[in-house]
PDB file of N, CA and C in Angstrom:
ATOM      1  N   UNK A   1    -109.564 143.752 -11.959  1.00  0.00           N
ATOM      2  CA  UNK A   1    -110.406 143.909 -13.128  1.00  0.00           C
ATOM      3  C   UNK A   1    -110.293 142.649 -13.979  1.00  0.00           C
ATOM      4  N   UNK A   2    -111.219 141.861 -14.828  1.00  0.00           N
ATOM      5  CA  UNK A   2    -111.164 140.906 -15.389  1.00  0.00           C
ATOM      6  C   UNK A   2    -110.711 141.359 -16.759  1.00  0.00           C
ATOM      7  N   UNK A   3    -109.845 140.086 -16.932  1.00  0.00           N
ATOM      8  CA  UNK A   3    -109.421 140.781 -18.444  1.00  0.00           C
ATOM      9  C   UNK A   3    -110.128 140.621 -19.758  1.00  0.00           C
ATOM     10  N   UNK A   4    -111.559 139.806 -19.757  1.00  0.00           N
ATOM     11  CA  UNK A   4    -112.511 140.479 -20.834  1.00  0.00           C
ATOM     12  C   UNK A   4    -112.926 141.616 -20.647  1.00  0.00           C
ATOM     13  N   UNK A   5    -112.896 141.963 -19.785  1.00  0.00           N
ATOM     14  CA  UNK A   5    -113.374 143.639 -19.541  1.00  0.00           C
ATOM     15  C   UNK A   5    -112.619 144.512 -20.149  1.00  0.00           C
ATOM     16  N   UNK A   6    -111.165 144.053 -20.042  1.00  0.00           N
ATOM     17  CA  UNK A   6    -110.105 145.179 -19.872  1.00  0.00           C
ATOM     18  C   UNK A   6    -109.838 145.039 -21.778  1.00  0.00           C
ATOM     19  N   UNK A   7    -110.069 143.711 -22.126  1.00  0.00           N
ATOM     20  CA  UNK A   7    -109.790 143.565 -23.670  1.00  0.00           C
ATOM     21  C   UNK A   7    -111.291 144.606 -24.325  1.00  0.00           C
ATOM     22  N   UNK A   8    -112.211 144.669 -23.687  1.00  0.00           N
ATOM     23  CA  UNK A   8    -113.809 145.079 -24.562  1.00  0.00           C
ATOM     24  C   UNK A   8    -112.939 146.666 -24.309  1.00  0.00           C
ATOM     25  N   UNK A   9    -112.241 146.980 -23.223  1.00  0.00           N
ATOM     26  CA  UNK A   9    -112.158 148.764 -22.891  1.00  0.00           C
ATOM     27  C   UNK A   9    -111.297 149.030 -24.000  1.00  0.00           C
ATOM     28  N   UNK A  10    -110.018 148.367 -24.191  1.00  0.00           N
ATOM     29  CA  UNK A  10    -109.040 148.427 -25.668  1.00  0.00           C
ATOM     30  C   UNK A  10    -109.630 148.562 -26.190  1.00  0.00           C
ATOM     31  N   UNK A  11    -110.612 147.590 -27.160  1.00  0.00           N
ATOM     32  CA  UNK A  11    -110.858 147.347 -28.559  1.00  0.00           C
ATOM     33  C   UNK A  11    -112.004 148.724 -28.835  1.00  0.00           C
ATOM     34  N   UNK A  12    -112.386 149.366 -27.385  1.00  0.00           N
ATOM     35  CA  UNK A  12    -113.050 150.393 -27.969  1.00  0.00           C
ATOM     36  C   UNK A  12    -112.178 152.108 -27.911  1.00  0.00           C
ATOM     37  N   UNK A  13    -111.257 151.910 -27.186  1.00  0.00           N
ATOM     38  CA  UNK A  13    -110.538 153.052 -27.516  1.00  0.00           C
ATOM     39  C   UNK A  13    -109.979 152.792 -29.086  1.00  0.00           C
ATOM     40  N   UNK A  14    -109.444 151.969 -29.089  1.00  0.00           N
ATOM     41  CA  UNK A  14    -109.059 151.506 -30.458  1.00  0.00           C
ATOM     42  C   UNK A  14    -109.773 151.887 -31.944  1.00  0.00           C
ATOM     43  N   UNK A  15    -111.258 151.286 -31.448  1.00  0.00           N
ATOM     44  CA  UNK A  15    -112.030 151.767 -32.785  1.00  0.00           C
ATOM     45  C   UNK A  15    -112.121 153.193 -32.852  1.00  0.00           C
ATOM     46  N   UNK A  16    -111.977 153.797 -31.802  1.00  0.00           N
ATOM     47  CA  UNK A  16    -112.226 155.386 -31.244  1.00  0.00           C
ATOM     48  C   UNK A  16    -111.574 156.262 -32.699  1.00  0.00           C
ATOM     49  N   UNK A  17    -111.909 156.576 -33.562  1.00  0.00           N
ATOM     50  CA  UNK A  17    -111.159 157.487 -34.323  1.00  0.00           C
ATOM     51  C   UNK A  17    -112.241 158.692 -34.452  1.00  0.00           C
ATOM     52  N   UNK A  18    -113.106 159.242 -33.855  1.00  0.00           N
ATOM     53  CA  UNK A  18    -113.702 160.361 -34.339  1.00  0.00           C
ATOM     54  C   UNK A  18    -112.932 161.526 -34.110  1.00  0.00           C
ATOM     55  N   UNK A  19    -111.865 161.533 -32.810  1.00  0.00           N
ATOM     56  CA  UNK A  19    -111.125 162.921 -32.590  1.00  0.00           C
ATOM     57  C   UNK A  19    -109.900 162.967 -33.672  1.00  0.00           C
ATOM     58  N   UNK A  20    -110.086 162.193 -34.540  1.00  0.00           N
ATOM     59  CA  UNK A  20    -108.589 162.306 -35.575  1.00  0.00           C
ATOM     60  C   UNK A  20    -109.067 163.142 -36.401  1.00  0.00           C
ATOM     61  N   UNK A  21    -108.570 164.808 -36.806  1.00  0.00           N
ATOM     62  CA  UNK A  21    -108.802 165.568 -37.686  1.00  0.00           C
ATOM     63  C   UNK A  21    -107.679 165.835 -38.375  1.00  0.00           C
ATOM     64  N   UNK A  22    -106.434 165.593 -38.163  1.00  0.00           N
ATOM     65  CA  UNK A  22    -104.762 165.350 -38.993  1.00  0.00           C
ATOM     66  C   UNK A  22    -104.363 164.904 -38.868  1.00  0.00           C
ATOM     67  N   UNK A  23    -102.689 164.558 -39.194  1.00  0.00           N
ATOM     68  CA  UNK A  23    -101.974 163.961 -39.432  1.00  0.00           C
ATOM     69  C   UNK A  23    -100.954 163.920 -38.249  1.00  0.00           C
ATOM     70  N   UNK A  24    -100.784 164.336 -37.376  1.00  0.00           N
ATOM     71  CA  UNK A  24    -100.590 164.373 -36.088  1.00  0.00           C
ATOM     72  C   UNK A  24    -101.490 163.632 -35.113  1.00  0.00           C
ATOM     73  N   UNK A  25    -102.812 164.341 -35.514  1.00  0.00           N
ATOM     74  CA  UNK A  25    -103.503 163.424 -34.192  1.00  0.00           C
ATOM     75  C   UNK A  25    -103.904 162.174 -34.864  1.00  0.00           C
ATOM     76  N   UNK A  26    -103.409 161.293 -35.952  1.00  0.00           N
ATOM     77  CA  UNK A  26    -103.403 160.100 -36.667  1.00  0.00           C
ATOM     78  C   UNK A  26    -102.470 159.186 -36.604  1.00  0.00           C
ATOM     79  N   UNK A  27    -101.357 159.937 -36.191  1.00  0.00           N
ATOM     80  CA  UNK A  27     -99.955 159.552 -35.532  1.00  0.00           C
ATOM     81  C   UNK A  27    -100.589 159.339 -33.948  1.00  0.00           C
ATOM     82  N   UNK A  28    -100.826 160.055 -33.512  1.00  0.00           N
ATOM     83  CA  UNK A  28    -100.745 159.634 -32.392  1.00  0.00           C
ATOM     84  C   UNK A  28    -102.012 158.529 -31.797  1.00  0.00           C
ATOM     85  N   UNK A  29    -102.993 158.421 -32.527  1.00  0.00           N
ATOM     86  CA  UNK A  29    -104.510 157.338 -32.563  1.00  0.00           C
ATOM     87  C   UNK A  29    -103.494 156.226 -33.477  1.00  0.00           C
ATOM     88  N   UNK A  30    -102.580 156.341 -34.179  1.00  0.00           N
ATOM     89  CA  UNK A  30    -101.421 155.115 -34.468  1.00  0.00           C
ATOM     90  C   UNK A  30    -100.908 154.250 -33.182  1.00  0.00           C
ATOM     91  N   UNK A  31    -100.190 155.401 -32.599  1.00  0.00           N
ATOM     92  CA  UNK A  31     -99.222 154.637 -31.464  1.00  0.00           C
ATOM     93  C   UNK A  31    -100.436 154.466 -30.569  1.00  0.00           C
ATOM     94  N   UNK A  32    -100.921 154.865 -30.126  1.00  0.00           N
ATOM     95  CA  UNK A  32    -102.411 154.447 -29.088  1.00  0.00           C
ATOM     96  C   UNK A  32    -102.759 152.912 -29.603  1.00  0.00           C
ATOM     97  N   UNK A  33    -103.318 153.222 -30.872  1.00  0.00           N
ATOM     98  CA  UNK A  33    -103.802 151.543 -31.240  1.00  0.00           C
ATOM     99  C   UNK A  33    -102.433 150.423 -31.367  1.00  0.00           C
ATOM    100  N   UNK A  34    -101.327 150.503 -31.516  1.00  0.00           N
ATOM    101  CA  UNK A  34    -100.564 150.136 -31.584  1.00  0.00           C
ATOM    102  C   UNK A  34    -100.096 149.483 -30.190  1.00  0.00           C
ATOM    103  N   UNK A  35    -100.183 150.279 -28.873  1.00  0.00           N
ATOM    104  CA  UNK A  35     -99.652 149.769 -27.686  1.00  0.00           C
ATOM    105  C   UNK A  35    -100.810 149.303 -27.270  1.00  0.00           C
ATOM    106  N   UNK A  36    -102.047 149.411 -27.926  1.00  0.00           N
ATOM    107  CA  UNK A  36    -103.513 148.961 -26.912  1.00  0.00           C
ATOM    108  C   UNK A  36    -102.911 146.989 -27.672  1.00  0.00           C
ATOM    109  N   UNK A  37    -102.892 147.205 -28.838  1.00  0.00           N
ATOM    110  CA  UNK A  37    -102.836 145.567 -29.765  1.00  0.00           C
ATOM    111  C   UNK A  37    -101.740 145.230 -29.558  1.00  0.00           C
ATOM    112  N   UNK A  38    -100.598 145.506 -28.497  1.00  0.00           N
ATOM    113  CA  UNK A  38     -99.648 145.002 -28.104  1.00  0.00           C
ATOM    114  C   UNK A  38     -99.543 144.512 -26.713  1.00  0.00           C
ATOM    115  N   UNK A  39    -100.400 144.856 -26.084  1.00  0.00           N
ATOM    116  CA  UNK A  39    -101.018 144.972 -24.830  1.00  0.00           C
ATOM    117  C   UNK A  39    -101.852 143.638 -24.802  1.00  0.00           C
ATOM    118  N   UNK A  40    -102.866 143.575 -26.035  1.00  0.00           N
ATOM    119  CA  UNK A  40    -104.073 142.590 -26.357  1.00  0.00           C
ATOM    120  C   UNK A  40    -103.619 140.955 -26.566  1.00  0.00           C
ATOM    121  N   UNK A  41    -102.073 141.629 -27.368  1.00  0.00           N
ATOM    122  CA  UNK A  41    -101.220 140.066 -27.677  1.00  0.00           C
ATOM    123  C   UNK A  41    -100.742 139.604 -26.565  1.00  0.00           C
ATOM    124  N   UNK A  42     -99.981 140.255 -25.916  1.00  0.00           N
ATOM    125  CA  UNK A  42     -99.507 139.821 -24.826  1.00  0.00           C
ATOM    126  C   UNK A  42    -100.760 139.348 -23.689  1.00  0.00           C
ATOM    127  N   UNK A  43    -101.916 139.518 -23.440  1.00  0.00           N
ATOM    128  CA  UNK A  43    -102.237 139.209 -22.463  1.00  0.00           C
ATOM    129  C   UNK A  43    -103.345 137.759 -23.456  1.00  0.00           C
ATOM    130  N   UNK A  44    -103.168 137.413 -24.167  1.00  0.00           N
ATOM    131  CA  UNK A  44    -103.386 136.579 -25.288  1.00  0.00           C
ATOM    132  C   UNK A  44    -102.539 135.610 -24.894  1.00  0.00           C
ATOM    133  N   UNK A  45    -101.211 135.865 -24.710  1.00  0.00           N
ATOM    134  CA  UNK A  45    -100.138 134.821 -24.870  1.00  0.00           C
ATOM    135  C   UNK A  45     -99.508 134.447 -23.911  1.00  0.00           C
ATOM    136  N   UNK A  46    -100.253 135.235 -22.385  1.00  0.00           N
ATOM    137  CA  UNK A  46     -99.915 134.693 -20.959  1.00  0.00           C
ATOM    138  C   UNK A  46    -101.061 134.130 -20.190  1.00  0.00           C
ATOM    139  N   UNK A  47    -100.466 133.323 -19.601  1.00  0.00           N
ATOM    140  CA  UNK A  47    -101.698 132.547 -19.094  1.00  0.00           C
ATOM    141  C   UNK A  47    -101.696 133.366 -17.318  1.00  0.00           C
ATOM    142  N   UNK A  48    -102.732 132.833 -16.576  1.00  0.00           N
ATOM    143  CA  UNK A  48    -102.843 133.262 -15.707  1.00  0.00           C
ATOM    144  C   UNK A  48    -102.396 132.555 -14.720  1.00  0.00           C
ATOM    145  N   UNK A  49    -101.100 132.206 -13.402  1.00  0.00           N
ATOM    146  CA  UNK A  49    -100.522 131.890 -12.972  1.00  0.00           C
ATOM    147  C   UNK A  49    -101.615 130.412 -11.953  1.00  0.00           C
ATOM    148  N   UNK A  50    -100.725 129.827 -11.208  1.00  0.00           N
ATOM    149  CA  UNK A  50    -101.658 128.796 -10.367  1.00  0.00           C
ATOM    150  C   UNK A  50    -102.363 129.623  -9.298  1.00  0.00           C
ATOM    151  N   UNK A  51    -101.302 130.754  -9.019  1.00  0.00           N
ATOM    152  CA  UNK A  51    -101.619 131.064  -7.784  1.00  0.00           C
ATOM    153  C   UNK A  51    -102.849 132.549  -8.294  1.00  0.00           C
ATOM    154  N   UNK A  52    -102.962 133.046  -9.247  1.00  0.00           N
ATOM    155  CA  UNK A  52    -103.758 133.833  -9.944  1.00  0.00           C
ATOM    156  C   UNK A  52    -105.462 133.135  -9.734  1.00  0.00           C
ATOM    157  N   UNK A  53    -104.824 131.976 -10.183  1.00  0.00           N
ATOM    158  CA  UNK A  53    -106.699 130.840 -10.271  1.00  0.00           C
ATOM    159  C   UNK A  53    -106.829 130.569  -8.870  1.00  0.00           C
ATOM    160  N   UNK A  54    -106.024 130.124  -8.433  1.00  0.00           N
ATOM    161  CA  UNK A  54    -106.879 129.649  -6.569  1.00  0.00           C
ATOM    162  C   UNK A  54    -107.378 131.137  -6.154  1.00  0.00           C
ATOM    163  N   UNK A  55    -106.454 131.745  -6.217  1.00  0.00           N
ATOM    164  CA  UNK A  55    -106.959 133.290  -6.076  1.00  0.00           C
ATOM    165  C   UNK A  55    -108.583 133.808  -6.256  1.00  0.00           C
ATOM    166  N   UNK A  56    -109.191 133.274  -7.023  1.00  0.00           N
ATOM    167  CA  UNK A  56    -110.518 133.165  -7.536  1.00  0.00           C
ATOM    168  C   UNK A  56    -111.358 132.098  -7.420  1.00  0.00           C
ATOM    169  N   UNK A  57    -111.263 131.225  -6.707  1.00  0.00           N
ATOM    170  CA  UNK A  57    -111.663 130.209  -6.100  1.00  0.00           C
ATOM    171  C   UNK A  57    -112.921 130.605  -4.801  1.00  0.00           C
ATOM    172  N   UNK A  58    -113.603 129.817  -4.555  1.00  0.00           N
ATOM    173  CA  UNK A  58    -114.586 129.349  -3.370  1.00  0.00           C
ATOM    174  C   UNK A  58    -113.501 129.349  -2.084  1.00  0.00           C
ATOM    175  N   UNK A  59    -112.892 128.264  -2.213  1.00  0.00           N
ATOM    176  CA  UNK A  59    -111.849 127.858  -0.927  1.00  0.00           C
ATOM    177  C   UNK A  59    -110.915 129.079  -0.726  1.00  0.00           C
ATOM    178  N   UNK A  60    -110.112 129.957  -1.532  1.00  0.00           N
ATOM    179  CA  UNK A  60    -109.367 130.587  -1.132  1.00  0.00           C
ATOM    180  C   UNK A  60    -110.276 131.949  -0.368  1.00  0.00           C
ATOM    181  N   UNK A  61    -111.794 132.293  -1.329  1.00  0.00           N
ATOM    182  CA  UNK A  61    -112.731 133.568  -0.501  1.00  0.00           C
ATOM    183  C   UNK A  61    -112.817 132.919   1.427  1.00  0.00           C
ATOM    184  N   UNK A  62    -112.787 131.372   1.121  1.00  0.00           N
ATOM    185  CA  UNK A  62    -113.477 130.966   2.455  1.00  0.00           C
ATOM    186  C   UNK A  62    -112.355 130.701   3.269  1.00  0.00           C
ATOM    187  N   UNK A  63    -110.898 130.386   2.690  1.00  0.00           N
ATOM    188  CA  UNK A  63    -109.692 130.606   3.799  1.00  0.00           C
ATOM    189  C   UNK A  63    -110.001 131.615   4.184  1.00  0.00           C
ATOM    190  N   UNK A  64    -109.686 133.021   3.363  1.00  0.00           N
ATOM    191  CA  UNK A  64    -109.128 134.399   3.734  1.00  0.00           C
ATOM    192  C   UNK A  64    -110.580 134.424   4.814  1.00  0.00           C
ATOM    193  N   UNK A  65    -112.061 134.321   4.621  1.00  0.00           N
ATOM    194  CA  UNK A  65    -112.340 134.883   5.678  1.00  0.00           C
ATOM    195  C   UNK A  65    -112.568 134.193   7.107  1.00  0.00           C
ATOM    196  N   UNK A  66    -112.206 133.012   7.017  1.00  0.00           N
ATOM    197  CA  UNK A  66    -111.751 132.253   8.442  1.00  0.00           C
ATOM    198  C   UNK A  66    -110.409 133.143   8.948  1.00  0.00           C
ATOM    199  N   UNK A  67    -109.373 133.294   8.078  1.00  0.00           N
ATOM    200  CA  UNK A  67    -108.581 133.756   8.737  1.00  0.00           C
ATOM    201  C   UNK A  67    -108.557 135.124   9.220  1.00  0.00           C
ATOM    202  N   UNK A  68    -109.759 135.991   8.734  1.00  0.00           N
ATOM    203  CA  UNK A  68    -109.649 137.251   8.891  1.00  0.00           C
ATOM    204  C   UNK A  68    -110.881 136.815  10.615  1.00  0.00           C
ATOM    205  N   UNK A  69    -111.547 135.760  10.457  1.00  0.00           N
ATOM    206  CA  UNK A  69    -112.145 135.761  11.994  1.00  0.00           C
ATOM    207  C   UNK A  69    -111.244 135.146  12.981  1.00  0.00           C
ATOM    208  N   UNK A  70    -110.582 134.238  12.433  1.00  0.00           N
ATOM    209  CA  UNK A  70    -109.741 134.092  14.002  1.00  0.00           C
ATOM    210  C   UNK A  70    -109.173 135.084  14.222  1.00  0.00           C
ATOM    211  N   UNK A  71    -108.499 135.925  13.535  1.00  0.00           N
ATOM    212  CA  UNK A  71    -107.482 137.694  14.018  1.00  0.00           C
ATOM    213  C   UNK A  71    -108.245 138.463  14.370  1.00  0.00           C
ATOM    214  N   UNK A  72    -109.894 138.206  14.209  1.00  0.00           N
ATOM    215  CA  UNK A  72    -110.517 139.411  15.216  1.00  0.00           C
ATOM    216  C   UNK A  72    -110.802 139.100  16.205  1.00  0.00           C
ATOM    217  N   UNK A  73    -111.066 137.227  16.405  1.00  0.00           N
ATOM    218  CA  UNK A  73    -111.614 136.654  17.379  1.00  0.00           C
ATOM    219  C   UNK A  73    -110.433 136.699  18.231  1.00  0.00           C
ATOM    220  N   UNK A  74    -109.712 136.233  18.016  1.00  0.00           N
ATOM    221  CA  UNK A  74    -108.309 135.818  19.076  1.00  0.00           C
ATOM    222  C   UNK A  74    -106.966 136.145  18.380  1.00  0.00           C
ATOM    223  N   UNK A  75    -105.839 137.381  18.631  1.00  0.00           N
ATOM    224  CA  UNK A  75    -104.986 137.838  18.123  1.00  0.00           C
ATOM    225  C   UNK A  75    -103.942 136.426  18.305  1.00  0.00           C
ATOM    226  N   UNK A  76    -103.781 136.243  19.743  1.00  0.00           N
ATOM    227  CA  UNK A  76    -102.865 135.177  19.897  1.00  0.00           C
ATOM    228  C   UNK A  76    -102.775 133.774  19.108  1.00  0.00           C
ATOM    229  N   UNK A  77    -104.157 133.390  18.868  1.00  0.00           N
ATOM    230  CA  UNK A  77    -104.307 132.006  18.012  1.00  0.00           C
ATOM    231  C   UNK A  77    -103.961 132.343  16.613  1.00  0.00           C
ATOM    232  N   UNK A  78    -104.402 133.677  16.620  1.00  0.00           N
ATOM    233  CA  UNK A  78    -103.774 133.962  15.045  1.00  0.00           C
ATOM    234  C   UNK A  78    -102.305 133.792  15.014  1.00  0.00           C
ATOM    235  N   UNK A  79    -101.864 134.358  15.740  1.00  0.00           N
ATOM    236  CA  UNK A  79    -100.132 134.789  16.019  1.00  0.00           C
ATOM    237  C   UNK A  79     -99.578 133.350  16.275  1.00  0.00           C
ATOM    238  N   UNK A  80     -99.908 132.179  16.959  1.00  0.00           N
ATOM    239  CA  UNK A  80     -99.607 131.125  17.081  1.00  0.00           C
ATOM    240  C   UNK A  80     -99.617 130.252  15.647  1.00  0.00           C
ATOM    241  N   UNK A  81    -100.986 130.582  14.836  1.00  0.00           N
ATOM    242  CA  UNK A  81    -100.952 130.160  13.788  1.00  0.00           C
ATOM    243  C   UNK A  81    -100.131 130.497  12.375  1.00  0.00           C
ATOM    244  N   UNK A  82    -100.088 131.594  12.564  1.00  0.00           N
ATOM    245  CA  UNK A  82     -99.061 132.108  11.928  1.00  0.00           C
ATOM    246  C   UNK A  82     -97.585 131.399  11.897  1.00  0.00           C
ATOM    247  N   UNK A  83     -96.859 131.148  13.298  1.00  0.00           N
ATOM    248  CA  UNK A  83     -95.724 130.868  13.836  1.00  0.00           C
ATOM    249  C   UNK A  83     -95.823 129.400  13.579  1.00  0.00           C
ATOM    250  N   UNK A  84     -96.701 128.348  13.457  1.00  0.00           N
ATOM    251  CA  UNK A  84     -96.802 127.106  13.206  1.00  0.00           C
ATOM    252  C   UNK A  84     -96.459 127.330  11.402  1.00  0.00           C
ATOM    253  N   UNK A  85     -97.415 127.712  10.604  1.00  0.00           N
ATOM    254  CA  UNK A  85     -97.255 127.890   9.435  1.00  0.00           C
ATOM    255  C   UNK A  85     -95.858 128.358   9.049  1.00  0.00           C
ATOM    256  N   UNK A  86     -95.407 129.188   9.512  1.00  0.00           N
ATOM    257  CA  UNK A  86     -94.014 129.503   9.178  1.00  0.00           C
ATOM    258  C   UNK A  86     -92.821 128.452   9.716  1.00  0.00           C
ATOM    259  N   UNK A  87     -92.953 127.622  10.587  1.00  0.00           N
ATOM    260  CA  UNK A  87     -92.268 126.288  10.871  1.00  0.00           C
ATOM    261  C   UNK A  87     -92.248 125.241  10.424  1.00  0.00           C
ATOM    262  N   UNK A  88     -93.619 125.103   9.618  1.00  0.00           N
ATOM    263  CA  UNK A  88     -93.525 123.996   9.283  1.00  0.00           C
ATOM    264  C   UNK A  88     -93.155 124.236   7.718  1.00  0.00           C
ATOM    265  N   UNK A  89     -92.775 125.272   7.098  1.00  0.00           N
ATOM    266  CA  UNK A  89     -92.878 126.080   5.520  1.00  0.00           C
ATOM    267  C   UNK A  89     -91.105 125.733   5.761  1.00  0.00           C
ATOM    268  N   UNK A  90     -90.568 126.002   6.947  1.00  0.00           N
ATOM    269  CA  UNK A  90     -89.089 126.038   7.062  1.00  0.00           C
ATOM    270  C   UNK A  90     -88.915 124.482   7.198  1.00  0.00           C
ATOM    271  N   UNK A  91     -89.480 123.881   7.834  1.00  0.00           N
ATOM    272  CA  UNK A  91     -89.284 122.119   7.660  1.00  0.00           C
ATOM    273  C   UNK A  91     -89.002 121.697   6.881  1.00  0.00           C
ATOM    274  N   UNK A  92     -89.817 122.509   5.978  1.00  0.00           N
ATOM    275  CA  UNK A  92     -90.032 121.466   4.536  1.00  0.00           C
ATOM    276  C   UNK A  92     -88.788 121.377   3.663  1.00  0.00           C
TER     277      UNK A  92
END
């Protein structure tokens, strides 16, 4: 889920106060808005990792689906490729 999405879904539970008719359910539309704007800061104040952004990339949609055709095309070249990648990850 993208997190403007996920910030627009907060900020509207948040404004949400029509089911508050006491002082109980005002307490509890408290702690609700309270962990939604604690939730909002924090994802405010983290960035999204390297491997988060290639993740969303052109090149990484167009690795994953090369690699998902050589494993249907040929198990073994996959399995070979695999076993190269993991040798040369231990080289390093």
């Amino acid at each position: 889920m993208d997190i403007s999405r996920l910030k627009k879904i907060a900020q509207d539970i948040i404004s949400d106060d029509e089911w508050v008719n006491d002082s109980h359910e005002q307490a509890e539309h408290n702690g609700i808005r309270n962990g939604l704007e604690r939730l909002l800061n924090h994802l405010q104040e983290t960035e999204p990792s390297d491997v988060e952004k290639f993740s969303q990339t052109n090149l990484y949609i167009w690795f994953n689906n090369f690699v998902d055709f050589v494993q249907e095309y040929d198990d073994s070249v996959y399995d070979y490729a695999c076993k190269y990648a993991d040798k040369q990850e231990d080289d390093e």
